[in-house]
PDB file of N, CA and C in Angstrom:
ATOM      1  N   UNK A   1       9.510 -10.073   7.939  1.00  0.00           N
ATOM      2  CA  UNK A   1       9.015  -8.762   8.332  1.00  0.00           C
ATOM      3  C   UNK A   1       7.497  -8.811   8.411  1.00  0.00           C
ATOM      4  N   UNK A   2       7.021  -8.271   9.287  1.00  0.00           N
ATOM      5  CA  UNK A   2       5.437  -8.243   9.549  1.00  0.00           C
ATOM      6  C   UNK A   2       4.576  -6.703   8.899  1.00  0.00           C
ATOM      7  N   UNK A   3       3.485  -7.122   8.668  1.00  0.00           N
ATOM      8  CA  UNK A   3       2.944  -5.632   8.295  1.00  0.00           C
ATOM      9  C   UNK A   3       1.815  -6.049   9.489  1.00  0.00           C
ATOM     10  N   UNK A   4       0.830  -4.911   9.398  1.00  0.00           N
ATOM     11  CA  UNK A   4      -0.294  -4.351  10.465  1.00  0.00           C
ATOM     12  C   UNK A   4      -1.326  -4.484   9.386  1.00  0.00           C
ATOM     13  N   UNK A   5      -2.328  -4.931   9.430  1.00  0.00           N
ATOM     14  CA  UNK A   5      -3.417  -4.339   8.872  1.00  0.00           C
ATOM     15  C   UNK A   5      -4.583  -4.263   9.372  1.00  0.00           C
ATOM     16  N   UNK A   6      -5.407  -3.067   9.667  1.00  0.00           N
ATOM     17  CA  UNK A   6      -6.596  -3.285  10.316  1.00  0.00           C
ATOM     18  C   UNK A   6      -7.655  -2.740   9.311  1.00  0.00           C
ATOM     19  N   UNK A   7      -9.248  -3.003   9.705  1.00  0.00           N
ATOM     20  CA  UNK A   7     -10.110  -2.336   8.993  1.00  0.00           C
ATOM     21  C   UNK A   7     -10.711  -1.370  10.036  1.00  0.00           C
ATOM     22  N   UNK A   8     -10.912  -0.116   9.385  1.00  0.00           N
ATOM     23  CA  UNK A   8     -11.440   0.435  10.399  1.00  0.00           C
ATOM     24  C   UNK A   8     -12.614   1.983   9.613  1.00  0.00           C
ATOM     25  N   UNK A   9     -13.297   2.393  10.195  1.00  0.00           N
ATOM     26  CA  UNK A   9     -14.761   2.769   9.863  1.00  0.00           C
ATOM     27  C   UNK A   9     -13.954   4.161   7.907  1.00  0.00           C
ATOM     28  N   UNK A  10     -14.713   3.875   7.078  1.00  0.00           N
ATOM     29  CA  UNK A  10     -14.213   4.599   6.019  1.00  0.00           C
ATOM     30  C   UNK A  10     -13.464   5.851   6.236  1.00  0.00           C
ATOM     31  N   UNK A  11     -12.409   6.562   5.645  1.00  0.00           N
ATOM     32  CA  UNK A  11     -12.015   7.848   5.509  1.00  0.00           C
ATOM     33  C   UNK A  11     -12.139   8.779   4.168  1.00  0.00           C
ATOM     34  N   UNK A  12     -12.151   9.698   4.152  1.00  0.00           N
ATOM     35  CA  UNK A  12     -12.163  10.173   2.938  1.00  0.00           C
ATOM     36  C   UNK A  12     -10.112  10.405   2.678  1.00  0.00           C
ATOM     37  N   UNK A  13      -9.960  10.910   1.237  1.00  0.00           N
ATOM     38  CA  UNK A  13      -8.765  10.980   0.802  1.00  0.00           C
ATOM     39  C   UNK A  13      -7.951  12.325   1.349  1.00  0.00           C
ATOM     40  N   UNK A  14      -9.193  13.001   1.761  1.00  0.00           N
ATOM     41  CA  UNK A  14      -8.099  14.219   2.436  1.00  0.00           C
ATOM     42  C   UNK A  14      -7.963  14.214   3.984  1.00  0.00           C
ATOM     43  N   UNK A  15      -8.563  13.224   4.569  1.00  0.00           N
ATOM     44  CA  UNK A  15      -8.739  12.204   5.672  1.00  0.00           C
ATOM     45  C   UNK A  15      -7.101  12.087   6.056  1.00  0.00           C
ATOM     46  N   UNK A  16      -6.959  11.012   5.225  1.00  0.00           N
ATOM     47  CA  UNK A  16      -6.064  10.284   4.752  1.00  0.00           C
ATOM     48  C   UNK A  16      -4.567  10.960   4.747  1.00  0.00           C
ATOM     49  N   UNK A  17      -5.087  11.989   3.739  1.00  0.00           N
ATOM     50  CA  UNK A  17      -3.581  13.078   3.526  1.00  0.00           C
ATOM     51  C   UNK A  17      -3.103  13.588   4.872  1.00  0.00           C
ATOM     52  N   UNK A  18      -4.090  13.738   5.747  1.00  0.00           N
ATOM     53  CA  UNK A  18      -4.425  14.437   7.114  1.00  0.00           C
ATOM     54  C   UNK A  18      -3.326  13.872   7.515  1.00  0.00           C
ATOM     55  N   UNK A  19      -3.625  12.359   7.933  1.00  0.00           N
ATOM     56  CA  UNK A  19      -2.827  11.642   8.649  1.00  0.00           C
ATOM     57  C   UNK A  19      -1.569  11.379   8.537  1.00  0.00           C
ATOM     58  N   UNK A  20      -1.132  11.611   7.129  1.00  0.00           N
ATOM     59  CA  UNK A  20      -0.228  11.204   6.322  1.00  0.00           C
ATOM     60  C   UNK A  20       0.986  12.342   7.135  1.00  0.00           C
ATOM     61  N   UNK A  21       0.465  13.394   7.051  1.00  0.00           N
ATOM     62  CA  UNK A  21       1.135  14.704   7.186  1.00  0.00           C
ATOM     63  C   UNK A  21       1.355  14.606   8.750  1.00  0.00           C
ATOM     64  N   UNK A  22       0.216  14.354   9.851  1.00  0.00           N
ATOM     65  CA  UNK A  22       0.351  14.077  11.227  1.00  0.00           C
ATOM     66  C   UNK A  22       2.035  13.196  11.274  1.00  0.00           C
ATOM     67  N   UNK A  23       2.163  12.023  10.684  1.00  0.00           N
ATOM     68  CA  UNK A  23       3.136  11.449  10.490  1.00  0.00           C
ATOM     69  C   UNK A  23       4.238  12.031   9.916  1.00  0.00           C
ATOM     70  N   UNK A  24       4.565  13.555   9.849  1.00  0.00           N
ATOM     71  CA  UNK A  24       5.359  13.825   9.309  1.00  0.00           C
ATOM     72  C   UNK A  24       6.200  12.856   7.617  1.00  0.00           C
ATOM     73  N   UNK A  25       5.544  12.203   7.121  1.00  0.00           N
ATOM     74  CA  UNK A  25       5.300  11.314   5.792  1.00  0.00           C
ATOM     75  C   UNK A  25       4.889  11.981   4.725  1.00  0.00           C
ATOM     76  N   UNK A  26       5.263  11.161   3.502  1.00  0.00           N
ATOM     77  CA  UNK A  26       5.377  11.919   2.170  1.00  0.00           C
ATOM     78  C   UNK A  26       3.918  11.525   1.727  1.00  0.00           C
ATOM     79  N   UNK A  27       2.831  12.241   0.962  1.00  0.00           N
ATOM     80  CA  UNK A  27       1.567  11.562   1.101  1.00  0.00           C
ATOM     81  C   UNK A  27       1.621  11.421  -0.819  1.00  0.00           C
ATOM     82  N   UNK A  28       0.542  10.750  -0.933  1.00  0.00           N
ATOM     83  CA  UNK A  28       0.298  10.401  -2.370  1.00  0.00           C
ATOM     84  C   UNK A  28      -1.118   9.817  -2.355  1.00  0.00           C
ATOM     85  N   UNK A  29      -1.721  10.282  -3.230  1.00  0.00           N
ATOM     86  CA  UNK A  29      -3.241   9.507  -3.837  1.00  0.00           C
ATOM     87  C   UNK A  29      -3.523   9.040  -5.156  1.00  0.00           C
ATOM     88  N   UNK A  30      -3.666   7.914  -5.216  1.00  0.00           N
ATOM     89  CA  UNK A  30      -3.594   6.958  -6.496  1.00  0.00           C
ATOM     90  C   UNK A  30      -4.835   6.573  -6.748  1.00  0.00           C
ATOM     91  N   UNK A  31      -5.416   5.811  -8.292  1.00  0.00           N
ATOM     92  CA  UNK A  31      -5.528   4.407  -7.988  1.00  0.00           C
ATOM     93  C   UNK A  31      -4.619   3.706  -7.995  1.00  0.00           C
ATOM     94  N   UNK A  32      -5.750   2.101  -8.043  1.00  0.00           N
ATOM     95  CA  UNK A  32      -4.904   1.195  -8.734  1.00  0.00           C
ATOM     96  C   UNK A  32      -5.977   0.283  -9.140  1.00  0.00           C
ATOM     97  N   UNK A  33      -5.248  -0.420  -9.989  1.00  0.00           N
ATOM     98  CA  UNK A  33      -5.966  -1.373 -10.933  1.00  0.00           C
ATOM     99  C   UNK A  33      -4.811  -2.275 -11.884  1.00  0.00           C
ATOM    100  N   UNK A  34      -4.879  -3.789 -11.027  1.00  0.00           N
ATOM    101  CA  UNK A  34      -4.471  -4.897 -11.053  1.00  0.00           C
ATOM    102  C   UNK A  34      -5.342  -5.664 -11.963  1.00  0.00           C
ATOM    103  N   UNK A  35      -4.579  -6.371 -13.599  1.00  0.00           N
ATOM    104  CA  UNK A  35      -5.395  -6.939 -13.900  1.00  0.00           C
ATOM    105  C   UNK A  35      -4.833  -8.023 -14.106  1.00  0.00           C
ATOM    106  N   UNK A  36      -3.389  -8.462 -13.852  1.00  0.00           N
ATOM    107  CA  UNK A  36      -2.910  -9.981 -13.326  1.00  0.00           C
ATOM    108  C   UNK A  36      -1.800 -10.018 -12.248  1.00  0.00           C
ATOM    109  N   UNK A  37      -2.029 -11.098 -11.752  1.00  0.00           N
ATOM    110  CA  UNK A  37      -1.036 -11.024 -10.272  1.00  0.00           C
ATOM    111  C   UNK A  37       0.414 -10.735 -10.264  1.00  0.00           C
ATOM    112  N   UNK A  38       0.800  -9.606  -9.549  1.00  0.00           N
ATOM    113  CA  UNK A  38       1.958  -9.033  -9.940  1.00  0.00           C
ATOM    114  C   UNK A  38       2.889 -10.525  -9.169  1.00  0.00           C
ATOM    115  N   UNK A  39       4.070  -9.998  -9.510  1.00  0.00           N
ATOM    116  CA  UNK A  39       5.211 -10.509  -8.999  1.00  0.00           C
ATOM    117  C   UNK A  39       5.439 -10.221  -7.444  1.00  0.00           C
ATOM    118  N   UNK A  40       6.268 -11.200  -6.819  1.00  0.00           N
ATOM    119  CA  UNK A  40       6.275 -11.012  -5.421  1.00  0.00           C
ATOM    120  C   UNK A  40       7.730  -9.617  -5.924  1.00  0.00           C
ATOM    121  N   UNK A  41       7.204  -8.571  -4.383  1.00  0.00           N
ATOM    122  CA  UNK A  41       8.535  -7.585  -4.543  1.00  0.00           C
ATOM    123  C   UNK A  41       8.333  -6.934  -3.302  1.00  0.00           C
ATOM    124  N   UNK A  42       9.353  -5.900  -3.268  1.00  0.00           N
ATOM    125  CA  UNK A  42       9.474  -5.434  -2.107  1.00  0.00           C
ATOM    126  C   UNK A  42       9.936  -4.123  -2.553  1.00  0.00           C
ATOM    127  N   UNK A  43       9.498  -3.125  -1.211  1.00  0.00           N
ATOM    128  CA  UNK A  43       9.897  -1.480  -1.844  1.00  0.00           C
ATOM    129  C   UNK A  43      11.063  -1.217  -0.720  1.00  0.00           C
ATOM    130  N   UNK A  44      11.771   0.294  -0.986  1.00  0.00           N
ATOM    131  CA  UNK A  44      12.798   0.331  -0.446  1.00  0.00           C
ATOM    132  C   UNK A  44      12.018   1.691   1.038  1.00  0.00           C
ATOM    133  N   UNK A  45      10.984   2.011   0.862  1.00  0.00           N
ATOM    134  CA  UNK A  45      10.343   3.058   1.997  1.00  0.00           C
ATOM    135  C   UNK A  45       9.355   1.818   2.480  1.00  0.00           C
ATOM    136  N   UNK A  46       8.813   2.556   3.804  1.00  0.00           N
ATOM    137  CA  UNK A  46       7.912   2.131   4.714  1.00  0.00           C
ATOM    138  C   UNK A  46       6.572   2.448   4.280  1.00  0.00           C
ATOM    139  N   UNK A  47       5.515   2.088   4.324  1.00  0.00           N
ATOM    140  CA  UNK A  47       4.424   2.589   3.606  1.00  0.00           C
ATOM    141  C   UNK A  47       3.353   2.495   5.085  1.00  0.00           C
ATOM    142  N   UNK A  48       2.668   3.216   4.740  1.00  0.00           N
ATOM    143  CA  UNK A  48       0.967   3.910   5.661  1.00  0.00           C
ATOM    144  C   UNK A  48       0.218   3.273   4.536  1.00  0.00           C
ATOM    145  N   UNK A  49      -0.973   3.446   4.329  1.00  0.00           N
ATOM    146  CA  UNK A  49      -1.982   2.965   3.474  1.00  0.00           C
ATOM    147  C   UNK A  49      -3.240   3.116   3.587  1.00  0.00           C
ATOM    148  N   UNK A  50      -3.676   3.749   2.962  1.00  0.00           N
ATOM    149  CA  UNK A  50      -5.582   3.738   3.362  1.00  0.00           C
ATOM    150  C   UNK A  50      -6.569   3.291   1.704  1.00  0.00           C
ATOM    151  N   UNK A  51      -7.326   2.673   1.904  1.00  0.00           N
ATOM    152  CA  UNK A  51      -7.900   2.237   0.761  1.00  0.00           C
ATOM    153  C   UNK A  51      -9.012   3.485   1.246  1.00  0.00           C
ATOM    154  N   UNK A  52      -9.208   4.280   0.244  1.00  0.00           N
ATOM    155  CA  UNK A  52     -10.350   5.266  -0.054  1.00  0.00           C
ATOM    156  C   UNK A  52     -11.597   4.971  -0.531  1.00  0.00           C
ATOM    157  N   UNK A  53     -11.491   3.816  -1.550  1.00  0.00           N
ATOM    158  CA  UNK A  53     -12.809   3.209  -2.479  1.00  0.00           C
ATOM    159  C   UNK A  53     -12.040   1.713  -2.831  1.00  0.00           C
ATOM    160  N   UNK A  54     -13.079   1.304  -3.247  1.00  0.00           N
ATOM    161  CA  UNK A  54     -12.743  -0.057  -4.450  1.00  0.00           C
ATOM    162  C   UNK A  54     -12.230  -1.526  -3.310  1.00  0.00           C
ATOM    163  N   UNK A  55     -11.819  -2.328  -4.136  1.00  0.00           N
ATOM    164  CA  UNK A  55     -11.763  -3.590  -3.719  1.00  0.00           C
ATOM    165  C   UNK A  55     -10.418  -4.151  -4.115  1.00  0.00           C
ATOM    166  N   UNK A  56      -9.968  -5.538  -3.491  1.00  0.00           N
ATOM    167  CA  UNK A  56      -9.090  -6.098  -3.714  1.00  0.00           C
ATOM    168  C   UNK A  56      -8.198  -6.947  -3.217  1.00  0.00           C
ATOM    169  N   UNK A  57      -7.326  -7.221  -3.567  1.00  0.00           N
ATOM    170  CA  UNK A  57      -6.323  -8.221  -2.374  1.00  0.00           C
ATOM    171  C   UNK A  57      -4.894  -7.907  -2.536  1.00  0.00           C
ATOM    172  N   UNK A  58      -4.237  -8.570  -1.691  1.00  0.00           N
ATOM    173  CA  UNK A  58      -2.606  -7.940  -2.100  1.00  0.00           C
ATOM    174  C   UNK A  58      -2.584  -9.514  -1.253  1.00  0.00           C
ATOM    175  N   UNK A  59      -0.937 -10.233  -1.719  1.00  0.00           N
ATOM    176  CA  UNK A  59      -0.704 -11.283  -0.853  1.00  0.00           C
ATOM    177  C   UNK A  59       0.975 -11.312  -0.051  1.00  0.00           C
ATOM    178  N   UNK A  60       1.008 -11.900   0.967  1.00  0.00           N
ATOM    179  CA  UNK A  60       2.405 -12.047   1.141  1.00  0.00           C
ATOM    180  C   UNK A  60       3.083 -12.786   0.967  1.00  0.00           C
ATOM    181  N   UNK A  61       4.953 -13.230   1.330  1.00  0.00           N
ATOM    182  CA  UNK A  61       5.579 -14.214   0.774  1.00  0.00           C
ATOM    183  C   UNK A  61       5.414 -15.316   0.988  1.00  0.00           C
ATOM    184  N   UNK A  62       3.887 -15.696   1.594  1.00  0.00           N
ATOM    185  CA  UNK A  62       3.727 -17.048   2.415  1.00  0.00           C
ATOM    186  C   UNK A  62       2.719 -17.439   1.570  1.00  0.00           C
ATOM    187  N   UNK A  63       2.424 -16.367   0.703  1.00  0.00           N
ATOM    188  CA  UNK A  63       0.860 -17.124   0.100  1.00  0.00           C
ATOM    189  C   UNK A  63      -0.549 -16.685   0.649  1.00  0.00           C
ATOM    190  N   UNK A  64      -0.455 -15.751   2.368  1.00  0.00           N
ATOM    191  CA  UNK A  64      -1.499 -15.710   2.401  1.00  0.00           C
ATOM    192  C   UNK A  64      -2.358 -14.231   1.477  1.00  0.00           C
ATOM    193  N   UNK A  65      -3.402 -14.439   1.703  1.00  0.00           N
ATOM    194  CA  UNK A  65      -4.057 -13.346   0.802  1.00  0.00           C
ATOM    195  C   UNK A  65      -5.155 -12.297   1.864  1.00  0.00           C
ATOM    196  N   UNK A  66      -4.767 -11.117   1.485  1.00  0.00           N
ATOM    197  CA  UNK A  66      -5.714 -10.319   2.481  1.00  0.00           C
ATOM    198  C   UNK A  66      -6.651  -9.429   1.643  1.00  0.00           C
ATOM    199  N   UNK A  67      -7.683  -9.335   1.804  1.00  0.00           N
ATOM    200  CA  UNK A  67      -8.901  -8.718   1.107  1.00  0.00           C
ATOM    201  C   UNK A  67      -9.198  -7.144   1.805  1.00  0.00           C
ATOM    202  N   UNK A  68      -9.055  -6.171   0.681  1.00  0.00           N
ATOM    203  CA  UNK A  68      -9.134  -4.678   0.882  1.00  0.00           C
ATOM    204  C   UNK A  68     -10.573  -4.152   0.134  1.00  0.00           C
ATOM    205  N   UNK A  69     -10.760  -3.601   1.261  1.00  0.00           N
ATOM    206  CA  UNK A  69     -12.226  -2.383   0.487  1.00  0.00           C
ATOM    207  C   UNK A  69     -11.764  -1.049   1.197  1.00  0.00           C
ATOM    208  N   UNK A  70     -12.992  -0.397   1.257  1.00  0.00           N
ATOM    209  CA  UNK A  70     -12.349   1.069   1.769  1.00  0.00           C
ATOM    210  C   UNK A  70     -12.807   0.964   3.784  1.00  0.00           C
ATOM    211  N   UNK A  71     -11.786   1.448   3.736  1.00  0.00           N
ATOM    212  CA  UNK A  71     -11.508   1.788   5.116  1.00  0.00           C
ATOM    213  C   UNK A  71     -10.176   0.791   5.811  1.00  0.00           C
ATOM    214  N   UNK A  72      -9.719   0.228   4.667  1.00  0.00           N
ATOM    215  CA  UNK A  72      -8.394  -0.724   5.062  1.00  0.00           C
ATOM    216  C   UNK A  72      -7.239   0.064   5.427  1.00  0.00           C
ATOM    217  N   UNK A  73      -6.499  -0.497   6.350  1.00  0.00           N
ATOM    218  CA  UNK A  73      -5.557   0.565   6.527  1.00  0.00           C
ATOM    219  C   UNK A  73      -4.195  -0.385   7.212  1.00  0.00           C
ATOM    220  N   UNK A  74      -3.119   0.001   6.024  1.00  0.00           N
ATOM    221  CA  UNK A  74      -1.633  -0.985   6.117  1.00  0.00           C
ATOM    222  C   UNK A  74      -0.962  -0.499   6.897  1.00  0.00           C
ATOM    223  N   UNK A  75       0.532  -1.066   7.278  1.00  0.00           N
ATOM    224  CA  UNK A  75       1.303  -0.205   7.984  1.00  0.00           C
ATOM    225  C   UNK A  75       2.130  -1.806   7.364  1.00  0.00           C
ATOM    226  N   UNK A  76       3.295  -1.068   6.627  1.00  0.00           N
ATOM    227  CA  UNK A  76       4.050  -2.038   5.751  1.00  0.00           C
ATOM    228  C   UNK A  76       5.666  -1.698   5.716  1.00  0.00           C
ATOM    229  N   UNK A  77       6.801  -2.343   6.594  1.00  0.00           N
ATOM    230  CA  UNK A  77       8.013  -1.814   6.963  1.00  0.00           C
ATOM    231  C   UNK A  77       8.645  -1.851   5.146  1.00  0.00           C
ATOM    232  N   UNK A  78       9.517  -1.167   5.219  1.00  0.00           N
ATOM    233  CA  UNK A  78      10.293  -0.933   4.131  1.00  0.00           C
ATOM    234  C   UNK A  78      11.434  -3.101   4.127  1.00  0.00           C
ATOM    235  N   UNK A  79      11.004  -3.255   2.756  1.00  0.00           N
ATOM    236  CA  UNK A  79      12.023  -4.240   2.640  1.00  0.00           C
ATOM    237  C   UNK A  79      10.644  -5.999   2.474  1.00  0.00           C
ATOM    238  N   UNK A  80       9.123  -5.326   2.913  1.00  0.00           N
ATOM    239  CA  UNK A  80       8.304  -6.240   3.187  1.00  0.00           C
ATOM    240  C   UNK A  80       8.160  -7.088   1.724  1.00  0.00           C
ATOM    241  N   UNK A  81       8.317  -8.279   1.946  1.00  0.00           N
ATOM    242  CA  UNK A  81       7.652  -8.456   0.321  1.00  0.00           C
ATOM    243  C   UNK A  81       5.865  -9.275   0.099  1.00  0.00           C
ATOM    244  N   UNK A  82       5.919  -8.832  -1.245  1.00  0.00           N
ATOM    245  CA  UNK A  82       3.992  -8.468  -1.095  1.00  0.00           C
ATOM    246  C   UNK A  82       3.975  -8.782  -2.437  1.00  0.00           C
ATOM    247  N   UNK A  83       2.740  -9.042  -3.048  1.00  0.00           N
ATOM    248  CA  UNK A  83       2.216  -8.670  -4.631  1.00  0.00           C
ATOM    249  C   UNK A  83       0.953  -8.278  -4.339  1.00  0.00           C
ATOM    250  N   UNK A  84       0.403  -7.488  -5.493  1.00  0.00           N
ATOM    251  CA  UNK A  84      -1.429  -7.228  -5.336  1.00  0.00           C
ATOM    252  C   UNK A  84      -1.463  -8.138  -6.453  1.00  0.00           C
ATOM    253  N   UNK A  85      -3.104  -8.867  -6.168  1.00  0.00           N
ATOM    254  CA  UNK A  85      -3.727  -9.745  -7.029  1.00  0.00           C
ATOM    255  C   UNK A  85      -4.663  -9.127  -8.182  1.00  0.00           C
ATOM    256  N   UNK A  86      -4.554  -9.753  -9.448  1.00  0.00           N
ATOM    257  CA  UNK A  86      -5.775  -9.758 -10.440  1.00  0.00           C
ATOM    258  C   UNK A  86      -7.261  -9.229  -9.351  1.00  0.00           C
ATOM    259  N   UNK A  87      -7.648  -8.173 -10.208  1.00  0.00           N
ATOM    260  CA  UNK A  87      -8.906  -8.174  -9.710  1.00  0.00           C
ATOM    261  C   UNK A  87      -9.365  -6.813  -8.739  1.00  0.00           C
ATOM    262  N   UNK A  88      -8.037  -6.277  -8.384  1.00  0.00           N
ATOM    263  CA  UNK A  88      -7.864  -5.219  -7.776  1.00  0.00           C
ATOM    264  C   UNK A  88      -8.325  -3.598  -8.030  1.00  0.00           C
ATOM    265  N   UNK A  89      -8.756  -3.118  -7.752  1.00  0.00           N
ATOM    266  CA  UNK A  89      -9.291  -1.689  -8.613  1.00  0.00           C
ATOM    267  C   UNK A  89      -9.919  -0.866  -6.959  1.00  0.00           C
ATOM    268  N   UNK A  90      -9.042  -0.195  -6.800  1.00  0.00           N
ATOM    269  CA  UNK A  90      -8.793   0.374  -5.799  1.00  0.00           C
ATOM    270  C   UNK A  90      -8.510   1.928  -5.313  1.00  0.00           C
ATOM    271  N   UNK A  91      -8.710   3.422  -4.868  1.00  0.00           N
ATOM    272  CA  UNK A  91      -8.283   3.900  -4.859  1.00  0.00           C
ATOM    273  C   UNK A  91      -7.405   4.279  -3.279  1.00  0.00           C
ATOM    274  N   UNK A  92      -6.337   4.800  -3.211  1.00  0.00           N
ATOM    275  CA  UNK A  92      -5.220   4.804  -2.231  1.00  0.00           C
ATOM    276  C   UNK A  92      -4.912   5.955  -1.719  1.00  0.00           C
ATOM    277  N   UNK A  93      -4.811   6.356  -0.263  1.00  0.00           N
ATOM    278  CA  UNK A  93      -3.476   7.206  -0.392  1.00  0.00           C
ATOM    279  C   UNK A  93      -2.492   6.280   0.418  1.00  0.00           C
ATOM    280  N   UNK A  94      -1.221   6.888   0.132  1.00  0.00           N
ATOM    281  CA  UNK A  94       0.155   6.346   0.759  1.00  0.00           C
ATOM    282  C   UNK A  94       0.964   7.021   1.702  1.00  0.00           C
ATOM    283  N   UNK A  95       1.653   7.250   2.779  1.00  0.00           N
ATOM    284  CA  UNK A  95       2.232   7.855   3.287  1.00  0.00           C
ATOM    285  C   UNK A  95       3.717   6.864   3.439  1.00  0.00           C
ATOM    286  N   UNK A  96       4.844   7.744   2.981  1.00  0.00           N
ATOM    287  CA  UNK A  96       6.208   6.948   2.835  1.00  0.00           C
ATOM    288  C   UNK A  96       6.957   7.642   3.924  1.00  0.00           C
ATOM    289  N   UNK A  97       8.396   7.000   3.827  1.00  0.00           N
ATOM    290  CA  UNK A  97       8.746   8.002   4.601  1.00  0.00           C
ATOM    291  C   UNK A  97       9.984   8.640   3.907  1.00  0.00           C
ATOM    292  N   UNK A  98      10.085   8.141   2.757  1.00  0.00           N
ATOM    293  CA  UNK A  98      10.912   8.450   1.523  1.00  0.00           C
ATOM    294  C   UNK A  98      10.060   9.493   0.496  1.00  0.00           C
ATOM    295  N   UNK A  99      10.699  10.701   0.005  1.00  0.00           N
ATOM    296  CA  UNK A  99      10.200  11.514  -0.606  1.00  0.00           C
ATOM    297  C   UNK A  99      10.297  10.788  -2.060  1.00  0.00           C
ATOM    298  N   UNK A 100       9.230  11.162  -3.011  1.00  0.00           N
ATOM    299  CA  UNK A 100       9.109  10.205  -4.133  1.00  0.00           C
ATOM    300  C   UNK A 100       9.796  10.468  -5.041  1.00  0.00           C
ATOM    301  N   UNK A 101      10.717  11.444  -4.795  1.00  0.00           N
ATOM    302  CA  UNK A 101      12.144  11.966  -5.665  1.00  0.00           C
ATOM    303  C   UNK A 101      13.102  11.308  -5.036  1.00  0.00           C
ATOM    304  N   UNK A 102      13.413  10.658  -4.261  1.00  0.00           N
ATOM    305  CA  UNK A 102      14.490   9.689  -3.336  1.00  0.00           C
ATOM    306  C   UNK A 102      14.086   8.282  -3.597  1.00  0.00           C
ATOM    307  N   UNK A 103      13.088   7.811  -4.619  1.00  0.00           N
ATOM    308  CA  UNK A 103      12.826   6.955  -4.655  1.00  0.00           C
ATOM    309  C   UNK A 103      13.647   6.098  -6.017  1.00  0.00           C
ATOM    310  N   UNK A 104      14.216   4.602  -5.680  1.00  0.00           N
ATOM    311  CA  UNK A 104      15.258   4.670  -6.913  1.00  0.00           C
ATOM    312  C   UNK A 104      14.192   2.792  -7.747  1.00  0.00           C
ATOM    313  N   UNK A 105      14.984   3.254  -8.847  1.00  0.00           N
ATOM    314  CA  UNK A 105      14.123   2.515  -9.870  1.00  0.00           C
ATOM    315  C   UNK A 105      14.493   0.737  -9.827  1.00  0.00           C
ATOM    316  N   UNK A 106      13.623   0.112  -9.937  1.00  0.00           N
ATOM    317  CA  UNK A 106      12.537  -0.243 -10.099  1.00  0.00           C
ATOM    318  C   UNK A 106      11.800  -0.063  -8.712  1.00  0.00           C
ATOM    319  N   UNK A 107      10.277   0.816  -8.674  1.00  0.00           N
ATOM    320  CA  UNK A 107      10.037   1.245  -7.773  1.00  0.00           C
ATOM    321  C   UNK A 107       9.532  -0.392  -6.878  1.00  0.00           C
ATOM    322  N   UNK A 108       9.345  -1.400  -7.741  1.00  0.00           N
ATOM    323  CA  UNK A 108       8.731  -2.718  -6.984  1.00  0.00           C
ATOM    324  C   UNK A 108      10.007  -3.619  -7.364  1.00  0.00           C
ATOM    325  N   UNK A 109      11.044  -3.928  -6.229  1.00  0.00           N
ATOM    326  CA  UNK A 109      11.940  -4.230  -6.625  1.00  0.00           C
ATOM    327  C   UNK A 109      11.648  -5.841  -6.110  1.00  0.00           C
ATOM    328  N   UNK A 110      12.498  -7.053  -6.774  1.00  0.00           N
ATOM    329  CA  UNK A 110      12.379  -8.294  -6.983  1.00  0.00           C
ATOM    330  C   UNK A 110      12.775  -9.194  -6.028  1.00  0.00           C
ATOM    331  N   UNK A 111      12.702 -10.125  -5.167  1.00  0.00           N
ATOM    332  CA  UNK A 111      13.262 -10.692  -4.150  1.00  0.00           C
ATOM    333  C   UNK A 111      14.878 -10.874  -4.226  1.00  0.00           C
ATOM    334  N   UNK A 112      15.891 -10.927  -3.091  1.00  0.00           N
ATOM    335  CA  UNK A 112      16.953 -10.941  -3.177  1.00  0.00           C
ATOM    336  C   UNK A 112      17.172 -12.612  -3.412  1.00  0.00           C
TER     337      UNK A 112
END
């Protein structure tokens, strides 16, 4: 499965929500803060993504590694598998297309 990622000029977080909602999508604003390399996993929704602030990397099942600051922006199919790296400290919003009450546990689920 492929994701999208482009960089493109900063947004703010209600920017972000903006878009989220344009997409008819469930929105959310986080941080995050990675302080060892998660496990490879995969979620069961599609994810949007905008890095708001901060820095970081996330990698895919191949090993490669992609570097986030603000104005990054994902587009990640449901089922993708990914980890974020040590070092990460980031703030987010998300747009799913799963409401976060439809969402079933473990929210970072483990390779099949």
């Amino acid at each position: 499965m492929k994701y999208e990622f482009t960089v493109e000029d900063p947004i703010t977080e209600e920017e972000a929500l903006a878009r989220v909602a344009e997409l008819g999508w469930h929105g959310l604003a986080f941080d995050v803060s990675i302080d060892t390399d998660e496990e490879l996993h995969w979620h069961e929704f599609a994810v949007e993504a905008w890095v708001i602030s901060g820095s970081g990397s996330f990698a895919d099942q191949h090993g490669n590694v992609t570097e986030v600051s603000a104005g990054c922006h994902l587009k990640q199919p449901a089922g993708h598998l990914h980890r974020d790296l040590a070092g990460t400290k980031t703030r987010v919003v998300i747009g799913t297309d799963l409401p976060v009450s439809e969402w079933t546990q473990p929210i970072n689920k483990p390779p099949e």
